[in-house]
C-alpha atoms as a PDB file:
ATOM      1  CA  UNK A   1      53.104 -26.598  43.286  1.00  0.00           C
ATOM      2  CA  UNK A   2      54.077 -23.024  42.889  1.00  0.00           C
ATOM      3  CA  UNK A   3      51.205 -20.433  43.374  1.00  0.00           C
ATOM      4  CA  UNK A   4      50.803 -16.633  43.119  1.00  0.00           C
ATOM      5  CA  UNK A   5      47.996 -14.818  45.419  1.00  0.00           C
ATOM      6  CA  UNK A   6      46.579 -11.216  45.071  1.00  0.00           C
ATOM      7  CA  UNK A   7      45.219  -8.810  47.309  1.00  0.00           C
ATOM      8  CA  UNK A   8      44.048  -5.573  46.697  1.00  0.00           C
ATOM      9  CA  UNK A   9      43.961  -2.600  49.582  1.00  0.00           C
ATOM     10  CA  UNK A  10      43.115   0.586  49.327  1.00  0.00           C
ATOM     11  CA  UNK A  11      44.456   3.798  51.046  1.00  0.00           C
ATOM     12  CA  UNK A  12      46.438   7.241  50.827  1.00  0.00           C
ATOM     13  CA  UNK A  13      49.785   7.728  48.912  1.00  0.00           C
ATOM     14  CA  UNK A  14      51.048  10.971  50.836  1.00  0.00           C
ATOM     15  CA  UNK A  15      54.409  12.086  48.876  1.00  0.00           C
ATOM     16  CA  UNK A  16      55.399  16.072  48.693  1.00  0.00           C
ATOM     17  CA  UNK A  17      53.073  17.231  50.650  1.00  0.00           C
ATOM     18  CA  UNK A  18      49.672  15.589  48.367  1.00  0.00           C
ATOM     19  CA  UNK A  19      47.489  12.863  49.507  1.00  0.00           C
ATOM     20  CA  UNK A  20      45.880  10.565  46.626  1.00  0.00           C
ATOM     21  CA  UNK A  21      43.307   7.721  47.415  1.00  0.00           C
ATOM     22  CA  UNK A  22      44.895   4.221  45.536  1.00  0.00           C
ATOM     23  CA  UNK A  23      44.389   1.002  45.047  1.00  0.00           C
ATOM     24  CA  UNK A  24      47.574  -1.694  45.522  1.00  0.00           C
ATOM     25  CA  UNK A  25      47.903  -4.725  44.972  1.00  0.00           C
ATOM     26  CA  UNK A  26      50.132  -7.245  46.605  1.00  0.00           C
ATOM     27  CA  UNK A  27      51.141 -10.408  45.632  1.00  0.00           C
ATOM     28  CA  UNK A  28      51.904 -13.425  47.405  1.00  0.00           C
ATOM     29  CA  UNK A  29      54.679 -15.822  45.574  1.00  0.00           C
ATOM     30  CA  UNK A  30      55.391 -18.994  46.402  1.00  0.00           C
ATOM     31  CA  UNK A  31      53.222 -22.451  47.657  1.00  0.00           C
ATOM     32  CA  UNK A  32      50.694 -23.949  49.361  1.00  0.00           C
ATOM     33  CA  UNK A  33      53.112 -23.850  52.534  1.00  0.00           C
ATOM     34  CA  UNK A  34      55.508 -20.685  52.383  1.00  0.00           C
ATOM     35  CA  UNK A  35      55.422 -17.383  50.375  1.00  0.00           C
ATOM     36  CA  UNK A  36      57.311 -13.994  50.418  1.00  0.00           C
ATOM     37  CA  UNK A  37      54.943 -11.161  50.578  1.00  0.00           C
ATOM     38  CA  UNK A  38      55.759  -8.331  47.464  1.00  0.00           C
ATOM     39  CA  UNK A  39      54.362  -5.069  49.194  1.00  0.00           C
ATOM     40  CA  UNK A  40      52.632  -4.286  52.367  1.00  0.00           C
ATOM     41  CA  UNK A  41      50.149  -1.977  51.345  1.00  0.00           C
ATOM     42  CA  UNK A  42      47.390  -0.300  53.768  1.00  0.00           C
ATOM     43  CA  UNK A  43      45.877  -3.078  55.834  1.00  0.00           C
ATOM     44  CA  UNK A  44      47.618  -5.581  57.108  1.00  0.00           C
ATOM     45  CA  UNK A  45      44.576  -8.150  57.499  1.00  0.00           C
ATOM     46  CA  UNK A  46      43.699  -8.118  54.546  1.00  0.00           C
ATOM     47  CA  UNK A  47      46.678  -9.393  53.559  1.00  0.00           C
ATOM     48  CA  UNK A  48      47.389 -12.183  56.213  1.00  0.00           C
ATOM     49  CA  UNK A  49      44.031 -13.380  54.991  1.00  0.00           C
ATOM     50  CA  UNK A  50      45.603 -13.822  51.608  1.00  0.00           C
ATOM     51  CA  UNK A  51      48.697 -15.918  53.355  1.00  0.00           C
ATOM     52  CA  UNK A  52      45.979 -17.945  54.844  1.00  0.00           C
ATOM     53  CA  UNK A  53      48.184 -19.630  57.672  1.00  0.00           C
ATOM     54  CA  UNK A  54      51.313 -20.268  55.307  1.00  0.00           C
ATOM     55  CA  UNK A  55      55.310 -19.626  56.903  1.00  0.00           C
ATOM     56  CA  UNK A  56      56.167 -15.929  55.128  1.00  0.00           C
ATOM     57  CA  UNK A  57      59.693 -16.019  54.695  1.00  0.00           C
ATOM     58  CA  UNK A  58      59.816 -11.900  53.891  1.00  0.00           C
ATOM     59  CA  UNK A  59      58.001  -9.219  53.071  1.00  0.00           C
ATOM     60  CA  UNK A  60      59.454  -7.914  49.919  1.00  0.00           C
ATOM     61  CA  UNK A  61      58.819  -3.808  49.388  1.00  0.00           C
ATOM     62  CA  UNK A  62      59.754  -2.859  45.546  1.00  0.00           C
ATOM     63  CA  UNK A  63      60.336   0.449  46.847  1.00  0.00           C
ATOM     64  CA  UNK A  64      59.535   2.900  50.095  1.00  0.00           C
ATOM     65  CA  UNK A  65      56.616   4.781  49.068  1.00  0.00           C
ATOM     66  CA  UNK A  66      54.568   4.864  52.163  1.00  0.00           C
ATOM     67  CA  UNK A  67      51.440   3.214  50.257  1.00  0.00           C
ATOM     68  CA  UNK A  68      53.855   0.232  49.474  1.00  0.00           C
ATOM     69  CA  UNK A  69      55.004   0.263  53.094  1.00  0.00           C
ATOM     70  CA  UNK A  70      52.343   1.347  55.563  1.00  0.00           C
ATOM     71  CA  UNK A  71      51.570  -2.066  56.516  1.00  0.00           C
ATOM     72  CA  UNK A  72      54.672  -3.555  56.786  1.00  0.00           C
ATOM     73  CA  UNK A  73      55.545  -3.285  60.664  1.00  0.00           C
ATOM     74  CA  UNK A  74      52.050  -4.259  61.462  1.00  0.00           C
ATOM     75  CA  UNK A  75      52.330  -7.182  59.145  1.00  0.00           C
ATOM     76  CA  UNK A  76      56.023  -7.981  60.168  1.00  0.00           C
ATOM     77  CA  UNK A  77      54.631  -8.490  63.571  1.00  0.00           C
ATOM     78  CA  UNK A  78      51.445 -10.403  62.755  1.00  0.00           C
ATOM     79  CA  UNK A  79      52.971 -13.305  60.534  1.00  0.00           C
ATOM     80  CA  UNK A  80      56.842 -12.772  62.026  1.00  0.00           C
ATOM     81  CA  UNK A  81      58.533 -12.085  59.188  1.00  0.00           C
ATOM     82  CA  UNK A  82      61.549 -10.030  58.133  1.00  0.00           C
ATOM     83  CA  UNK A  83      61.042  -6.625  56.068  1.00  0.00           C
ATOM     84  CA  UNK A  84      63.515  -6.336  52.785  1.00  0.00           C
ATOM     85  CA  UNK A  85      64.150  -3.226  50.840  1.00  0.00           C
ATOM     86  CA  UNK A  86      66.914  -1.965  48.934  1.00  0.00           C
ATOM     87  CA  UNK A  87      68.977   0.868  51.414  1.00  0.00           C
ATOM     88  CA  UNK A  88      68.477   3.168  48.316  1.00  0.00           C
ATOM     89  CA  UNK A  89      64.838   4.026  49.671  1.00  0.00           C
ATOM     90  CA  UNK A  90      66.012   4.282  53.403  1.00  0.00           C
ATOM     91  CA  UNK A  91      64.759   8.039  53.379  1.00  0.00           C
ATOM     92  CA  UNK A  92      61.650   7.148  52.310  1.00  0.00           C
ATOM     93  CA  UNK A  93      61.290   3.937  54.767  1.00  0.00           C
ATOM     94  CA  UNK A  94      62.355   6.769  57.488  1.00  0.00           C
ATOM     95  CA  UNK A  95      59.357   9.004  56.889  1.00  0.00           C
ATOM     96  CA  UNK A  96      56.867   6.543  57.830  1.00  0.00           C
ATOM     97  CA  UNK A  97      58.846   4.369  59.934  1.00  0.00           C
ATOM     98  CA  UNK A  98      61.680   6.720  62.030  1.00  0.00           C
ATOM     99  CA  UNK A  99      62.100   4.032  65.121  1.00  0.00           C
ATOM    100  CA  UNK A 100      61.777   0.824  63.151  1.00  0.00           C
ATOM    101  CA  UNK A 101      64.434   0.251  60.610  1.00  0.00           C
ATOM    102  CA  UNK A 102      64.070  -2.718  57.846  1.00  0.00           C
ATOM    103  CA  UNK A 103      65.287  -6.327  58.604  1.00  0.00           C
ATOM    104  CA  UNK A 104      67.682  -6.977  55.620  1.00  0.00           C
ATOM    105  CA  UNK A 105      68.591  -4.940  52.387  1.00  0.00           C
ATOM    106  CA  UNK A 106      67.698  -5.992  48.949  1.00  0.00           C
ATOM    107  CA  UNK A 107      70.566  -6.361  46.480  1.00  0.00           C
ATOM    108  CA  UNK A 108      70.581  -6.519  42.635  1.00  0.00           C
ATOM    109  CA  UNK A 109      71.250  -9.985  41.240  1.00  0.00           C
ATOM    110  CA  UNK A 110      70.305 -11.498  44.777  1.00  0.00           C
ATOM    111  CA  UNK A 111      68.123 -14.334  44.369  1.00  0.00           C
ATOM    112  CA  UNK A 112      65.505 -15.300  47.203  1.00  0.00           C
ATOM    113  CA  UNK A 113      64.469 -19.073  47.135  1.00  0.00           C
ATOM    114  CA  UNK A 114      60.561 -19.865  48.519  1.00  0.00           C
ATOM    115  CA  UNK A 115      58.204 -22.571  47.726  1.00  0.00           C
ATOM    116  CA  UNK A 116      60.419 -23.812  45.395  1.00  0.00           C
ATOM    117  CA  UNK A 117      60.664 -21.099  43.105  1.00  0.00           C
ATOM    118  CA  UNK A 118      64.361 -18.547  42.095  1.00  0.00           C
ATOM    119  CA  UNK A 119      63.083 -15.156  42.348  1.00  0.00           C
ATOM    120  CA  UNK A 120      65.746 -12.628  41.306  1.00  0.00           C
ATOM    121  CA  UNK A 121      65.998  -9.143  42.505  1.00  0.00           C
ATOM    122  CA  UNK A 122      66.683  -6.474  39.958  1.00  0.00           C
ATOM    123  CA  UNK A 123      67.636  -2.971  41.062  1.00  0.00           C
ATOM    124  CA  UNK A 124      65.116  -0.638  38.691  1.00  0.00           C
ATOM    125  CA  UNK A 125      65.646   2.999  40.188  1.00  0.00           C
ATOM    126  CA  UNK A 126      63.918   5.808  38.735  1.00  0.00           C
ATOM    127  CA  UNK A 127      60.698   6.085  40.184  1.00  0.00           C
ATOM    128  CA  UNK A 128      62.295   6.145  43.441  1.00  0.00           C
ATOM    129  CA  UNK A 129      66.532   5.651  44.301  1.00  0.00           C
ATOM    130  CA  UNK A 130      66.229   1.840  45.934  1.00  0.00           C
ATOM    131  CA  UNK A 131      63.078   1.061  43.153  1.00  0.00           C
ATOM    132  CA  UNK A 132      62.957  -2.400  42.756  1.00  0.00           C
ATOM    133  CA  UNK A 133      61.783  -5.736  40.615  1.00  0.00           C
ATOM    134  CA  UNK A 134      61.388  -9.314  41.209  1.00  0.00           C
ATOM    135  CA  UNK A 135      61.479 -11.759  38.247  1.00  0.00           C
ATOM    136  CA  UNK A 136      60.517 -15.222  38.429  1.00  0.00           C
ATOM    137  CA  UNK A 137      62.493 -16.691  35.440  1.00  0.00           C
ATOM    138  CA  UNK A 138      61.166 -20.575  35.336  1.00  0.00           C
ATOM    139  CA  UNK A 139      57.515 -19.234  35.480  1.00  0.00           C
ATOM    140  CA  UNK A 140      58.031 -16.001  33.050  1.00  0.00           C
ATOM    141  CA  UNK A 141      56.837 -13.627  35.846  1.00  0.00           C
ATOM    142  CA  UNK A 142      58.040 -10.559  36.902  1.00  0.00           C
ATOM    143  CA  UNK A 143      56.687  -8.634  39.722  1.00  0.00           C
ATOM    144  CA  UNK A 144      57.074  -4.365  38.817  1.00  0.00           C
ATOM    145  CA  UNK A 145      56.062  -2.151  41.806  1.00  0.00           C
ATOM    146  CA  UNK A 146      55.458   1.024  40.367  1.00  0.00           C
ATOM    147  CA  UNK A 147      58.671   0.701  37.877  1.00  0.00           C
ATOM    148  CA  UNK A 148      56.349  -0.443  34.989  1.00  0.00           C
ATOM    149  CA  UNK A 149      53.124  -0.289  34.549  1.00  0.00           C
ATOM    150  CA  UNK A 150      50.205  -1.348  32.342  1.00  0.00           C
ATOM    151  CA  UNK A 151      50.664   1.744  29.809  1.00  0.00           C
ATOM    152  CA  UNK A 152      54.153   2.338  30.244  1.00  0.00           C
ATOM    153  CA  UNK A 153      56.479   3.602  32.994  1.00  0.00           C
ATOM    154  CA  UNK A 154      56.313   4.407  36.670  1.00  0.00           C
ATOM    155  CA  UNK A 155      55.224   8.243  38.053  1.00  0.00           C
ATOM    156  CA  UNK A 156      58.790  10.549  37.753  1.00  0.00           C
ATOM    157  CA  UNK A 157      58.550  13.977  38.936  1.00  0.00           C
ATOM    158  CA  UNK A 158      58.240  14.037  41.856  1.00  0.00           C
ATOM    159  CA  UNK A 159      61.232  13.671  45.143  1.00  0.00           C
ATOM    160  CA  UNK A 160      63.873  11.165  44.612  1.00  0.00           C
ATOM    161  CA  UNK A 161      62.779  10.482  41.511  1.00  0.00           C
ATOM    162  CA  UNK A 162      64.074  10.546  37.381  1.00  0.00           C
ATOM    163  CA  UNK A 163      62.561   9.459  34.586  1.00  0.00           C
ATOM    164  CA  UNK A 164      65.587   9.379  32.449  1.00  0.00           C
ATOM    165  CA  UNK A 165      66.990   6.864  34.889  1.00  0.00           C
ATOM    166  CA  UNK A 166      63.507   4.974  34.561  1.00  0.00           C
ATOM    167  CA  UNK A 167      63.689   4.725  31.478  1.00  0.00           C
ATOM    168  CA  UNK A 168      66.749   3.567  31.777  1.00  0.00           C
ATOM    169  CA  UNK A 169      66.047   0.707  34.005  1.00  0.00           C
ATOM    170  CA  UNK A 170      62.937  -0.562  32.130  1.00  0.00           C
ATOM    171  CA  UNK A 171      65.532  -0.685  29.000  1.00  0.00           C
ATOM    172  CA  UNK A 172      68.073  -2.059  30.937  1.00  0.00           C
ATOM    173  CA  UNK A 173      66.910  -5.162  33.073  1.00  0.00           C
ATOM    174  CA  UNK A 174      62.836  -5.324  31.947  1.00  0.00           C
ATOM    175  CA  UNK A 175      62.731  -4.972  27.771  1.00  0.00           C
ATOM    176  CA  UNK A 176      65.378  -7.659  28.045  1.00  0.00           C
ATOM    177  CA  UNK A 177      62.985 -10.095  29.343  1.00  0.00           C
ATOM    178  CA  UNK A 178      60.944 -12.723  27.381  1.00  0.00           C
ATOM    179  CA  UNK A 179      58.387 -11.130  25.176  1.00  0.00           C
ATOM    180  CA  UNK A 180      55.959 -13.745  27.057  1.00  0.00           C
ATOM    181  CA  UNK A 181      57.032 -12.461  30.752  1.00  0.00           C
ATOM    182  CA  UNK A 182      54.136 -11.255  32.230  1.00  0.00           C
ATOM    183  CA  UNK A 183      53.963  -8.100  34.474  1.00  0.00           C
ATOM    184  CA  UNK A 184      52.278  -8.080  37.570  1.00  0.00           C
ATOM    185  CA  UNK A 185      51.851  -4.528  38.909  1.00  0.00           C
ATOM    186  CA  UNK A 186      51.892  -2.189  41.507  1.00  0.00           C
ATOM    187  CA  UNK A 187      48.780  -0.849  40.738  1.00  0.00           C
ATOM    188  CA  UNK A 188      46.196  -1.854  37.883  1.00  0.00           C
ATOM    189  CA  UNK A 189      46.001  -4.458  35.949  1.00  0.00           C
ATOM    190  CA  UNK A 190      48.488  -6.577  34.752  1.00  0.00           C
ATOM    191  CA  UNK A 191      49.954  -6.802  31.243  1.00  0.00           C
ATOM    192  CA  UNK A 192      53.373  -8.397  29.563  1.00  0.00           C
ATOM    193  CA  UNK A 193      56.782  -7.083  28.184  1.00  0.00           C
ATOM    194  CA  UNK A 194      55.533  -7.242  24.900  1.00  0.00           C
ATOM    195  CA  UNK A 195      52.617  -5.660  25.561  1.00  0.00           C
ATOM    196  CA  UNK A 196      54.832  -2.573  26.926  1.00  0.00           C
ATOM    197  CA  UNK A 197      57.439  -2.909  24.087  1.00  0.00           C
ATOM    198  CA  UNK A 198      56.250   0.495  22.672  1.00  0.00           C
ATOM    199  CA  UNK A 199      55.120   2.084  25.104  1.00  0.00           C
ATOM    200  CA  UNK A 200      58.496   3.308  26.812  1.00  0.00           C
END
């Protein structure tokens, strides 16, 4: 039976030269035997407590913020797993990671298959160039990063980063989705495409 997991860490987003504290959370997709990780975010225990022993097929980063991706060599290590990200974010991934480049590259419309679920990889830039989403369409899930939050869109403003193409995305390949799809975030809580309808 298909599951979904989440952790919570907490750490520093460092991005132009500002530090913020935050709060992530990652989720775990997939079974009682395999899941793919969706963000490696601060401490890497924390989260291989959360795969409790389980095969992790990949750790999935939505995008190359450092507090999405601070844990991920540490965690790639721990549970041996491949890191994906889309090659968009590479100079972000390069910042905190210079020696150590990512495992595969996330593509949109590729589909990754664990625990017996079809998760679907939709390219969302905006918030950052390789900014990405995974939907779950038989379960009416769809996992954001920071493209869309509870209250609207993702941060813009800052490097690499445009909220007209945000907005664009979210339009695009999220306000398609069911009304009943529910959003599972980044950061915060949760909420649904319905529920973000209007606020975009």
């Amino acid at each position: 039976m298909s599951r979904v997991d989440h952790v919570i860490t907490s750490g520093i987003f460092s991005l132009d030269g500002e530090d913020f504290d935050v709060d992530n959370n990652i989720w775990l997709v997939g079974d009682d035997r395999e899941v793919i990780i969706v963000d490696a975010a601060h401490n890497a225990q924390a989260i291989i407590e959360g795969v409790a022993g389980r095969k992790v097929k990949a750790i999935v980063c939505t995008h190359a913020h450092n507090d999405h991706i601070n844990a991920a060599a540490e965690l790639a290590e721990e549970v041996d797993a491949p890191i994906w990200l889309h090659p968009d974010d590479a100079m972000l991934w390069e910042v905190v990671y210079p020696d150590r480049r990512v495992d595969d590259h996330l593509a949109d419309g590729g589909t990754i298959s664990v625990g017996g679920l079809d998760v679907s990889i939709l390219h969302t830039p905006g918030h950052s160039p390789g900014g990405c989403c995974l939907h779950v369409p038989s379960e009416r899930l769809l996992f954001s990063g920071d493209t869309l939050f509870h209250g609207g869109p993702g941060a813009t403003g800052r490097s690499f980063s445009s909220h007209e193409l945000l907005v664009e995305s979210i339009t695009e390949k999220l306000l398609v989705l069911p009304d009943a799809t529910v959003v599972h975030t980044g950061h915060g809580d949760s909420t649904t495409i319905a529920a973000e309808r209007g606020n975009v």
